[in-house]
C-alpha atoms as a PDB file:
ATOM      1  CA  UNK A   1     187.584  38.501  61.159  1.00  0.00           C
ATOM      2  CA  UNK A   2     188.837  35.196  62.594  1.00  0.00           C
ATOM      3  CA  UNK A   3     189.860  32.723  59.919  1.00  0.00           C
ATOM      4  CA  UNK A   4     188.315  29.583  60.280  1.00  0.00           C
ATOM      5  CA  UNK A   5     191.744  27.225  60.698  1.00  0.00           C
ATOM      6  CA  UNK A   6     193.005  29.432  63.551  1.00  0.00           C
ATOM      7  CA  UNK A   7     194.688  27.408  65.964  1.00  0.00           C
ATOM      8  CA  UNK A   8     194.628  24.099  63.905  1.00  0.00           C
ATOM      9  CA  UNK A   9     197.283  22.422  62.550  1.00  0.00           C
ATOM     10  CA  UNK A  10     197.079  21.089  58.937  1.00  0.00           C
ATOM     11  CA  UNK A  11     199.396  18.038  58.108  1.00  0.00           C
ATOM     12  CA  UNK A  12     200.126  17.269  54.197  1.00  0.00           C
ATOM     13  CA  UNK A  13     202.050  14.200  52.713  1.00  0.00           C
ATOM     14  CA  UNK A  14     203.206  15.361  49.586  1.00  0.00           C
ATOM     15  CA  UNK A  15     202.601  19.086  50.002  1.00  0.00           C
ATOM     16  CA  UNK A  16     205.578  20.728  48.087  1.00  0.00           C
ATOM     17  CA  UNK A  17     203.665  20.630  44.079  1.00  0.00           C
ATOM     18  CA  UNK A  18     200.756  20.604  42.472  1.00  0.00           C
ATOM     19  CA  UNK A  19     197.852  19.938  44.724  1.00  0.00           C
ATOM     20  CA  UNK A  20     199.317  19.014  47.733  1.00  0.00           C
ATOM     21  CA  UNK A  21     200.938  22.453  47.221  1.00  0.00           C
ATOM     22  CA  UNK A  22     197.217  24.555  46.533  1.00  0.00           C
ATOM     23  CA  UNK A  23     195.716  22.552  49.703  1.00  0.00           C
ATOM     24  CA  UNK A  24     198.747  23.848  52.515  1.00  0.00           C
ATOM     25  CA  UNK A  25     198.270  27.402  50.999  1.00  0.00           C
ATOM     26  CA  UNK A  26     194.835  27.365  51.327  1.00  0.00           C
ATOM     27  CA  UNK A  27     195.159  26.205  54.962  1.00  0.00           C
ATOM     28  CA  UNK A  28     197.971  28.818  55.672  1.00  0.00           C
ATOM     29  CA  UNK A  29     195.699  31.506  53.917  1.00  0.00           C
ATOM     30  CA  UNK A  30     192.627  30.801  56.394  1.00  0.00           C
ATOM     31  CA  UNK A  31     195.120  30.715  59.121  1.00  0.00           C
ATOM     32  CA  UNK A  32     196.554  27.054  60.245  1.00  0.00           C
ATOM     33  CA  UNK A  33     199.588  25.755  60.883  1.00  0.00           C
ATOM     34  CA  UNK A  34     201.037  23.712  58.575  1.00  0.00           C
ATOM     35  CA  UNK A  35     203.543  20.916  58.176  1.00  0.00           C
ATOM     36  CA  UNK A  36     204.377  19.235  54.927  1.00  0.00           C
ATOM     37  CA  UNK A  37     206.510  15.694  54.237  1.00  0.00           C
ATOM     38  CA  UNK A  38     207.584  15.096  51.094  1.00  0.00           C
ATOM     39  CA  UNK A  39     210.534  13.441  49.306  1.00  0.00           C
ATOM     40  CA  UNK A  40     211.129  16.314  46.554  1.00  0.00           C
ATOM     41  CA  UNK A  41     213.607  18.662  48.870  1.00  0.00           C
ATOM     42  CA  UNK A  42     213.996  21.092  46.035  1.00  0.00           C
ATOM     43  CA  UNK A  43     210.129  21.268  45.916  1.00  0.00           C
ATOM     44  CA  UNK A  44     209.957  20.888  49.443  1.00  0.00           C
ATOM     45  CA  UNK A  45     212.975  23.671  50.173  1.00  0.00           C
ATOM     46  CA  UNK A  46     211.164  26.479  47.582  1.00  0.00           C
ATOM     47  CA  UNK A  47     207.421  25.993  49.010  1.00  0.00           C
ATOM     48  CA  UNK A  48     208.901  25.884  52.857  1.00  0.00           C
ATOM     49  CA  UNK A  49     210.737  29.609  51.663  1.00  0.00           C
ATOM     50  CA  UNK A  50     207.683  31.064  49.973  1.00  0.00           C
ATOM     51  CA  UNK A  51     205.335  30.717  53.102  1.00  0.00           C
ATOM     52  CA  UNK A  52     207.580  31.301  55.371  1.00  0.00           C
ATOM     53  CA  UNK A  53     208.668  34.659  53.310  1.00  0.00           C
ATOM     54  CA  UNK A  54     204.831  35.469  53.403  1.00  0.00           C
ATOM     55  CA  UNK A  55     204.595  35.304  57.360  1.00  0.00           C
ATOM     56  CA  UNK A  56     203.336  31.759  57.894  1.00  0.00           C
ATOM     57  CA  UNK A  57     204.182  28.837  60.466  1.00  0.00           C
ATOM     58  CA  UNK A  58     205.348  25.869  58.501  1.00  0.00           C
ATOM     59  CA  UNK A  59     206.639  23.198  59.395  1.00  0.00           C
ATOM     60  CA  UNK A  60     208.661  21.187  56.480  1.00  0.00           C
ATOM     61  CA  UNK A  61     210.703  18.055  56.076  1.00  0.00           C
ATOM     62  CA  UNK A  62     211.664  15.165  53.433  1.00  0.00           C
ATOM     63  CA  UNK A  63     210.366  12.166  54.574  1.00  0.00           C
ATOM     64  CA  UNK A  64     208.627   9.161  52.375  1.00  0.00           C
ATOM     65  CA  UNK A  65     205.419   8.226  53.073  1.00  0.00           C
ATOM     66  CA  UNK A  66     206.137   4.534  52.416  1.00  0.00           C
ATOM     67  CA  UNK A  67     208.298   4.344  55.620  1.00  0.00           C
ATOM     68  CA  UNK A  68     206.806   4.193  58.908  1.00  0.00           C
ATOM     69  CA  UNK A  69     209.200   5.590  61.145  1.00  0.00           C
ATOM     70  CA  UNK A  70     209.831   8.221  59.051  1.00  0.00           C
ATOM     71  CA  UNK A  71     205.854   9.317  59.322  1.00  0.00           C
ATOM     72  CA  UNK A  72     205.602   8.343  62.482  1.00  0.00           C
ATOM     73  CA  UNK A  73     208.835  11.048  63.938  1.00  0.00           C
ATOM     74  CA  UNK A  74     207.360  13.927  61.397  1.00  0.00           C
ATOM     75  CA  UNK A  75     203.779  13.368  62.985  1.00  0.00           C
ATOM     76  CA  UNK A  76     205.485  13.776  66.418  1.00  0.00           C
ATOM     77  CA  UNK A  77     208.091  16.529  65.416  1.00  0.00           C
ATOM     78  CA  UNK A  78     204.724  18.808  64.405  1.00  0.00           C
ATOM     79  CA  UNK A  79     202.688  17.681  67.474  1.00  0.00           C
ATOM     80  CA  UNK A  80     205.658  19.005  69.103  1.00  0.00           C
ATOM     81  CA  UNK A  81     206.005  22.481  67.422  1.00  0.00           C
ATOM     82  CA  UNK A  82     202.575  23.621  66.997  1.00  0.00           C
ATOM     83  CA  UNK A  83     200.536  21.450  69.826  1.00  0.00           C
ATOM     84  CA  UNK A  84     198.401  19.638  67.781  1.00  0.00           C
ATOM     85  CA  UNK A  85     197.582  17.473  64.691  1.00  0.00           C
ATOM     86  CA  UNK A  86     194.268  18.283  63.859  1.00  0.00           C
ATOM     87  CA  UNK A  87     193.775  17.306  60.030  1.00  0.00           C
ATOM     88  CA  UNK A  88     196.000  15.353  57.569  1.00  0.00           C
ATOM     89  CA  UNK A  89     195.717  15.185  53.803  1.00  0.00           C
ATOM     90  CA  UNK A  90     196.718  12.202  52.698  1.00  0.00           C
ATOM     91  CA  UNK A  91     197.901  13.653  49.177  1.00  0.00           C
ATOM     92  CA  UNK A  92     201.604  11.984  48.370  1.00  0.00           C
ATOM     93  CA  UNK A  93     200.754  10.419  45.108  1.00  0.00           C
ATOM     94  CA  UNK A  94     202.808   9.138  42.120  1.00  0.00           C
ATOM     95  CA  UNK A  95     201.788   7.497  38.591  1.00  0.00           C
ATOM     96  CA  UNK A  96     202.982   4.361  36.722  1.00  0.00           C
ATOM     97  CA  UNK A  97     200.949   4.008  34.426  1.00  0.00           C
ATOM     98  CA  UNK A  98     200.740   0.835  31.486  1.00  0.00           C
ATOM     99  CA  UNK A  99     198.502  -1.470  29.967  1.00  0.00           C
ATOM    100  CA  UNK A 100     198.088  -4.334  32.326  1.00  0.00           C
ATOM    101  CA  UNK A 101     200.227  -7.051  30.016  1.00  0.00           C
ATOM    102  CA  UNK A 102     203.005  -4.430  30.510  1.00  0.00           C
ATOM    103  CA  UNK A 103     203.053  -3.457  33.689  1.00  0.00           C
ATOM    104  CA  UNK A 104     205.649  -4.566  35.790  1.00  0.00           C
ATOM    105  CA  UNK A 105     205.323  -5.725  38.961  1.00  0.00           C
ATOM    106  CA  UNK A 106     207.530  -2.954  40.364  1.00  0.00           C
ATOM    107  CA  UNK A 107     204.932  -0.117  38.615  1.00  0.00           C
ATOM    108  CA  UNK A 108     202.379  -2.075  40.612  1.00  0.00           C
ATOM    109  CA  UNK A 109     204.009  -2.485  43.921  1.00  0.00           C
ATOM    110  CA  UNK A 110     205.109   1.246  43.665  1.00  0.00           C
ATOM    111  CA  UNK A 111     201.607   2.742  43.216  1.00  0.00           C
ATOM    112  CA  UNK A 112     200.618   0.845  45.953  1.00  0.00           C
ATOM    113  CA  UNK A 113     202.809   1.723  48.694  1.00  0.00           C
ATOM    114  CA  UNK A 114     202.825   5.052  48.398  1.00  0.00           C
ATOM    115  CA  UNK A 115     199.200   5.671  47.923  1.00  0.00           C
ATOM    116  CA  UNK A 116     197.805   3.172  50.203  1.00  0.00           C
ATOM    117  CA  UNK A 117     200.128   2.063  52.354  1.00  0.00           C
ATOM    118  CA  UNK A 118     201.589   5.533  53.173  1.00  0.00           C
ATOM    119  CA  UNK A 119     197.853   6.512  54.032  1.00  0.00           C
ATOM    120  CA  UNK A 120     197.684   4.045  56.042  1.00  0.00           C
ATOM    121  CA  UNK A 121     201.136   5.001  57.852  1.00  0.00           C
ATOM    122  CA  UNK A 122     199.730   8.582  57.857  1.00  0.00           C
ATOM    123  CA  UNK A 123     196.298   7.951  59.317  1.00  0.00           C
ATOM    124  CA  UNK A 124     197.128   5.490  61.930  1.00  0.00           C
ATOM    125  CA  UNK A 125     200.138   8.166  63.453  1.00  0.00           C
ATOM    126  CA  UNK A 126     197.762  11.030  63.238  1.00  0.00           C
ATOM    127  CA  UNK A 127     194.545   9.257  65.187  1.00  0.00           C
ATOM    128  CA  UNK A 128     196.364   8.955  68.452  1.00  0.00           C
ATOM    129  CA  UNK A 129     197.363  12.822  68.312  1.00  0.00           C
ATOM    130  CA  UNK A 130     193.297  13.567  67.179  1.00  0.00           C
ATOM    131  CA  UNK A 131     191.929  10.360  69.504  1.00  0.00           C
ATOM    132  CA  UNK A 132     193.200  12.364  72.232  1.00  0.00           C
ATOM    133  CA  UNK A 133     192.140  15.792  72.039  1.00  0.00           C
ATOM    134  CA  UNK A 134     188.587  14.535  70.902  1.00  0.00           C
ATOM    135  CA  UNK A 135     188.717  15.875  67.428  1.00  0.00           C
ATOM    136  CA  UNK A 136     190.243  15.955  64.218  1.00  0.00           C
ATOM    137  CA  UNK A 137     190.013  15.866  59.996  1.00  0.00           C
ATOM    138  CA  UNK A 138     191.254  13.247  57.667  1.00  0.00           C
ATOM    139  CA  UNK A 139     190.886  13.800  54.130  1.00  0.00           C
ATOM    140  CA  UNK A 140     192.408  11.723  51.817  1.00  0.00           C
ATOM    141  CA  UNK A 141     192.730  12.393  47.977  1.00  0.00           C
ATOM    142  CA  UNK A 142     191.458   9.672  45.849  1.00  0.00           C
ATOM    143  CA  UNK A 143     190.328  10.160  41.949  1.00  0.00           C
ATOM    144  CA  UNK A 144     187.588   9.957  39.344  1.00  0.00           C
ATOM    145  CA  UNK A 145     190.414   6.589  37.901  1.00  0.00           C
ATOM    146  CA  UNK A 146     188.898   4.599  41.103  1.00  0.00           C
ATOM    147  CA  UNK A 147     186.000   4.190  38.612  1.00  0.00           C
ATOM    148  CA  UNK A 148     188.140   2.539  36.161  1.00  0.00           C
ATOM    149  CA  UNK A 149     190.699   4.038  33.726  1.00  0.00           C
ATOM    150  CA  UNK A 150     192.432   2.220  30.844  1.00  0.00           C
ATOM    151  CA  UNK A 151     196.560   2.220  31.423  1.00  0.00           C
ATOM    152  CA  UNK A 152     195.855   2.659  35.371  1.00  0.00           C
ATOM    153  CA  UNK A 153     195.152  -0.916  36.890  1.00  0.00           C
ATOM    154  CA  UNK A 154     197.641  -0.204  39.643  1.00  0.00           C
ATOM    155  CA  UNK A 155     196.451   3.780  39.830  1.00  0.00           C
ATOM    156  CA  UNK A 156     192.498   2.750  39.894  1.00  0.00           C
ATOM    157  CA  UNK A 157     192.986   0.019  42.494  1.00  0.00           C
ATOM    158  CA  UNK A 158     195.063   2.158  44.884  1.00  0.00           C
ATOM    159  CA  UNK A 159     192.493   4.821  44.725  1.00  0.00           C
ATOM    160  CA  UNK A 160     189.083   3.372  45.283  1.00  0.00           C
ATOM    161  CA  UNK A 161     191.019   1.449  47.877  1.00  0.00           C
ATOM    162  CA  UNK A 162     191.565   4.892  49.263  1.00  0.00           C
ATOM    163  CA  UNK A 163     187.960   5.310  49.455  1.00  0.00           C
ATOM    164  CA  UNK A 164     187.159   2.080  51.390  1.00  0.00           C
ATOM    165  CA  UNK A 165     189.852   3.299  53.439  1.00  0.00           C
ATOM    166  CA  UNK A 166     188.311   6.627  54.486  1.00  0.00           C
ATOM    167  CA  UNK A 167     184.859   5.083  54.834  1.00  0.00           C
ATOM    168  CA  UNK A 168     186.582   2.503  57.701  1.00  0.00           C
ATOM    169  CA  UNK A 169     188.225   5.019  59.173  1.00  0.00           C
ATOM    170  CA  UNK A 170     184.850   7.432  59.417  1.00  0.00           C
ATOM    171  CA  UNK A 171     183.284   4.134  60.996  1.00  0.00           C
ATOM    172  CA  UNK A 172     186.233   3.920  63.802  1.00  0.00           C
ATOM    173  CA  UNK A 173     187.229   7.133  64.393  1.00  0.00           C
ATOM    174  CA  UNK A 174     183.647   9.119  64.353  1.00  0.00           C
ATOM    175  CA  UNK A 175     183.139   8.556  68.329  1.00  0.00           C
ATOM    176  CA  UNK A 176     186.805  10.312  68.999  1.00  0.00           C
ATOM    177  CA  UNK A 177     185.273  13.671  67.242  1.00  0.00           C
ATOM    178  CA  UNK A 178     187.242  12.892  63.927  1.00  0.00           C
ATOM    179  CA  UNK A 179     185.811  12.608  61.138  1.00  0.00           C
ATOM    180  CA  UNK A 180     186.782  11.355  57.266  1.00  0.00           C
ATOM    181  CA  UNK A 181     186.077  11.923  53.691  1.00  0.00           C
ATOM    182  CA  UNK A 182     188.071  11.514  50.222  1.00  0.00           C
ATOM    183  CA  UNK A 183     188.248  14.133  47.626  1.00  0.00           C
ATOM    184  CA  UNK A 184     188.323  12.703  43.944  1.00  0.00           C
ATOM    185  CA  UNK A 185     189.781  14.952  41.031  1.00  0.00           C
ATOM    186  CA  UNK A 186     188.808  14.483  37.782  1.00  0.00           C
ATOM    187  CA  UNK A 187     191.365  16.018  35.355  1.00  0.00           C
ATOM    188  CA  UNK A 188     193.249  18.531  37.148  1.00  0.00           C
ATOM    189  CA  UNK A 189     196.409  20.558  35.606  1.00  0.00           C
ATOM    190  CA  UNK A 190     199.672  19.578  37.030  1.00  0.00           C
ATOM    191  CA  UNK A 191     203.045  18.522  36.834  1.00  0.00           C
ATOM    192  CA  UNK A 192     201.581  15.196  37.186  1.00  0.00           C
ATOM    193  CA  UNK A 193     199.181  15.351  34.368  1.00  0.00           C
ATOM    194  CA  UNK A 194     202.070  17.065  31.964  1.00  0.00           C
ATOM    195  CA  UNK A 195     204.045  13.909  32.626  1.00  0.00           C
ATOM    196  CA  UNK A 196     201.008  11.881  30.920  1.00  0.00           C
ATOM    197  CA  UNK A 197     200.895  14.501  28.242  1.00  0.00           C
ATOM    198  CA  UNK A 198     204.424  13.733  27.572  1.00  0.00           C
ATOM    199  CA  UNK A 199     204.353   9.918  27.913  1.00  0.00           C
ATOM    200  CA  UNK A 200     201.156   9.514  25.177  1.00  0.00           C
ATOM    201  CA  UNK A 201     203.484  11.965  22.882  1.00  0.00           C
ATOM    202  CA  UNK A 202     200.701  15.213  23.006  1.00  0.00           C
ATOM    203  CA  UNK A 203     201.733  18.756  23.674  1.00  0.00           C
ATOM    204  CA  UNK A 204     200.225  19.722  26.732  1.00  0.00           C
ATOM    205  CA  UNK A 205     198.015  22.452  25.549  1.00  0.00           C
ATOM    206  CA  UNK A 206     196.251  19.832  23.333  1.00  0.00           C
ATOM    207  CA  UNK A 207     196.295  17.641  25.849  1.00  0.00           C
ATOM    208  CA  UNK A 208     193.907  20.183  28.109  1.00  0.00           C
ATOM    209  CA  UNK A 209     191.561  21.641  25.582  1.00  0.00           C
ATOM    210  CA  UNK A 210     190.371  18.201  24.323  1.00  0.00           C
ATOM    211  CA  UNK A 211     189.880  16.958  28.297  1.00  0.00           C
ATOM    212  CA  UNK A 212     188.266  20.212  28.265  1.00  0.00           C
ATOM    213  CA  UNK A 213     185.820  19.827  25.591  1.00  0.00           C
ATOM    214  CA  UNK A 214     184.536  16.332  27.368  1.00  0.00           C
ATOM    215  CA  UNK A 215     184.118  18.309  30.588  1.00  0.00           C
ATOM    216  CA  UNK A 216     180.371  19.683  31.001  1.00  0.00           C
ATOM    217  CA  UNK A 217     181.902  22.831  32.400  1.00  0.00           C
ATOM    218  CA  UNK A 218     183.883  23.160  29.378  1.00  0.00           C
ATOM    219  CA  UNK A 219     187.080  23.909  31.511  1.00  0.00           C
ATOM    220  CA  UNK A 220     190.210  21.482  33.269  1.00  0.00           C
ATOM    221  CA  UNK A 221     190.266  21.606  36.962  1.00  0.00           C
ATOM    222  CA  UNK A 222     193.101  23.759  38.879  1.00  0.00           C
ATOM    223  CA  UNK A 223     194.658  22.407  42.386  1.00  0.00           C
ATOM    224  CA  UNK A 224     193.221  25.434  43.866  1.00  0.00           C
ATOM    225  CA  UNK A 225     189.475  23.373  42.817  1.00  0.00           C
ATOM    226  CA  UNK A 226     190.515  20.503  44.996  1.00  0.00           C
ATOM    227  CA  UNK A 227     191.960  23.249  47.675  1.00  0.00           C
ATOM    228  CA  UNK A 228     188.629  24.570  48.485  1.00  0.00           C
ATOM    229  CA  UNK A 229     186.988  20.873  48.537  1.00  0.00           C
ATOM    230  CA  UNK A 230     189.580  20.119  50.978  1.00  0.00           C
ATOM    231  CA  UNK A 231     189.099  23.151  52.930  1.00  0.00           C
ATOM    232  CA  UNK A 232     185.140  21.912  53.427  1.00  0.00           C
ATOM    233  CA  UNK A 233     186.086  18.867  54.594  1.00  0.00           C
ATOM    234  CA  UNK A 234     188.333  20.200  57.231  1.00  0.00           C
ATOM    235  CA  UNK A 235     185.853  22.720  58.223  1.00  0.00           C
ATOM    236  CA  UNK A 236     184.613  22.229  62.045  1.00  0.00           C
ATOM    237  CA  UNK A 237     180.864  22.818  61.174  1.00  0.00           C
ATOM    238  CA  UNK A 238     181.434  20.339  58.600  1.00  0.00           C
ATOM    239  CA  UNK A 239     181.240  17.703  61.934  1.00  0.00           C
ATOM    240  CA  UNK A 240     178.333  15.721  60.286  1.00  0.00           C
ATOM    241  CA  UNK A 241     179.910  14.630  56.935  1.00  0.00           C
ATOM    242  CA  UNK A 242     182.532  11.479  57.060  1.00  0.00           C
ATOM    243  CA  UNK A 243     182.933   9.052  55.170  1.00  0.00           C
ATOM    244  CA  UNK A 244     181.547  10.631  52.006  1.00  0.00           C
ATOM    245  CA  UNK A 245     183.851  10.589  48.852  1.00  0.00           C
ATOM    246  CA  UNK A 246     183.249  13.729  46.662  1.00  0.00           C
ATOM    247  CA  UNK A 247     184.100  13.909  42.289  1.00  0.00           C
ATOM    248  CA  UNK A 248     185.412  17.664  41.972  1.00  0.00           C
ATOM    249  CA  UNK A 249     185.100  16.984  38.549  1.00  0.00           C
ATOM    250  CA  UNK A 250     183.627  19.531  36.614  1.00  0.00           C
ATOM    251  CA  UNK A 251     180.702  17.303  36.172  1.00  0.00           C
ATOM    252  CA  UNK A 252     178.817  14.532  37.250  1.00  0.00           C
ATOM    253  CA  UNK A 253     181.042  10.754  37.470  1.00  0.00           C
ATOM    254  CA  UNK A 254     178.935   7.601  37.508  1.00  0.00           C
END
């Protein structure tokens, strides 16, 4: 049985934890190629060793997303090695999270270059790669806090700017055979969620069962949730859907 990412090549900012992590397994699994920048090496180092230990092609290397050049030489690097850059996940992420009267201007600035600004980075280097072979897959991660969230002003903003992001780029891009769509998470368990455990003083098992209980499915999300969203997305019969933002939320988000 063919899997459905043979011969594609799967680029993830980010892709050494958590989701980021769930997303290039689930691409190696179904057979792409995958790269992975991130600026955690020990992350980086241990994910790079456990698929290549399992037989797959990766392709892994510490770069930041906030730094052009940087993006720009990893893009090329892969393009390089494996032929192609058929679909990026813009996941790279970070929180800094305050009430507004406290939040610095460097919690503001920080949330905002690496979401948005290293999409932007990411996107524009991958489009000339996917402009010229006439196809490609951008999915960027956004989250259920673009709707608002109380102690994320910087957090919210960067992510619904996310989506009007991958609604321009679906607008542009959709003649070249690429296509674009955003994946939003509602309350997913990861290192990054622990960290908020931790910072509103709650042990983290607490922490899940009462998100949990205000869930409709009665259950927190996993990265491997997102995984399979992502995988749809990046799916070539799933040519007629850009620009479309999807809550993998466990139930319905206004």
């Amino acid at each position: 049985m063919t899997e459905r990412f043979d011969g594609r090549t799967a680029f993830v900012t980010g892709g050494s934890r958590g989701i980021g992590k769930a997303i290039v397994e689930r691409f190696a699994m179904e057979g792409a190629k995958v790269a992975i920048i991130d600026v955690n090496e020990q992350a980086l180092r241990e994910t790079e060793a456990e698929l290549k230990e399992k037989g797959f092609s990766v392709y892994a290397k510490v770069a930041s997303v906030t730094e052009k050049d940087q993006v720009e030489q990893a893009m090329q690097e892969v393009a390089e090695k494996f032929g192609s850059v058929d679909i990026l996940v813009n996941n790279a992420g970070v929180i800094r999270d305050n009430l507004l009267f406290k939040m610095t201007d460097e919690d503001w600035l920080t949330v905002m270059d690496i979401h948005l600004k290293g999409a932007f980075y990411a996107a524009r280097a991958a489009q000339q790669y996917m402009v010229k072979n006439k196809y490609g897959r951008i999915i960027n991660i956004s989250s259920t806090s673009a709707l608002g969230n109380r102690g994320q002003a910087n957090y919210s903003t960067a992510k619904a700017g996310l989506q009007g992001l991958t609604k321009t780029l679906a607008i542009e891009l959709g003649k070249y055979g690429i296509t674009a769509n955003a994946v939003a998470p509602g309350f997913i368990e990861t290192e990054m969620t622990k960290a908020t455990a931790e910072r509103v003083g709650i042990p983290f098992d607490e922490f899940v069962k009462a998100r949990a209980n205000a869930i409709p499915v009665q259950r927190s999300g996993k990265p491997e949730d997102i995984a399979h969203t992502v995988a749809f997305f990046a799916d070539e019969r799933s040519s007629f859907v850009s620009g479309q933002v999807i809550y993998v939320a466990g139930g319905p988000k206004n």
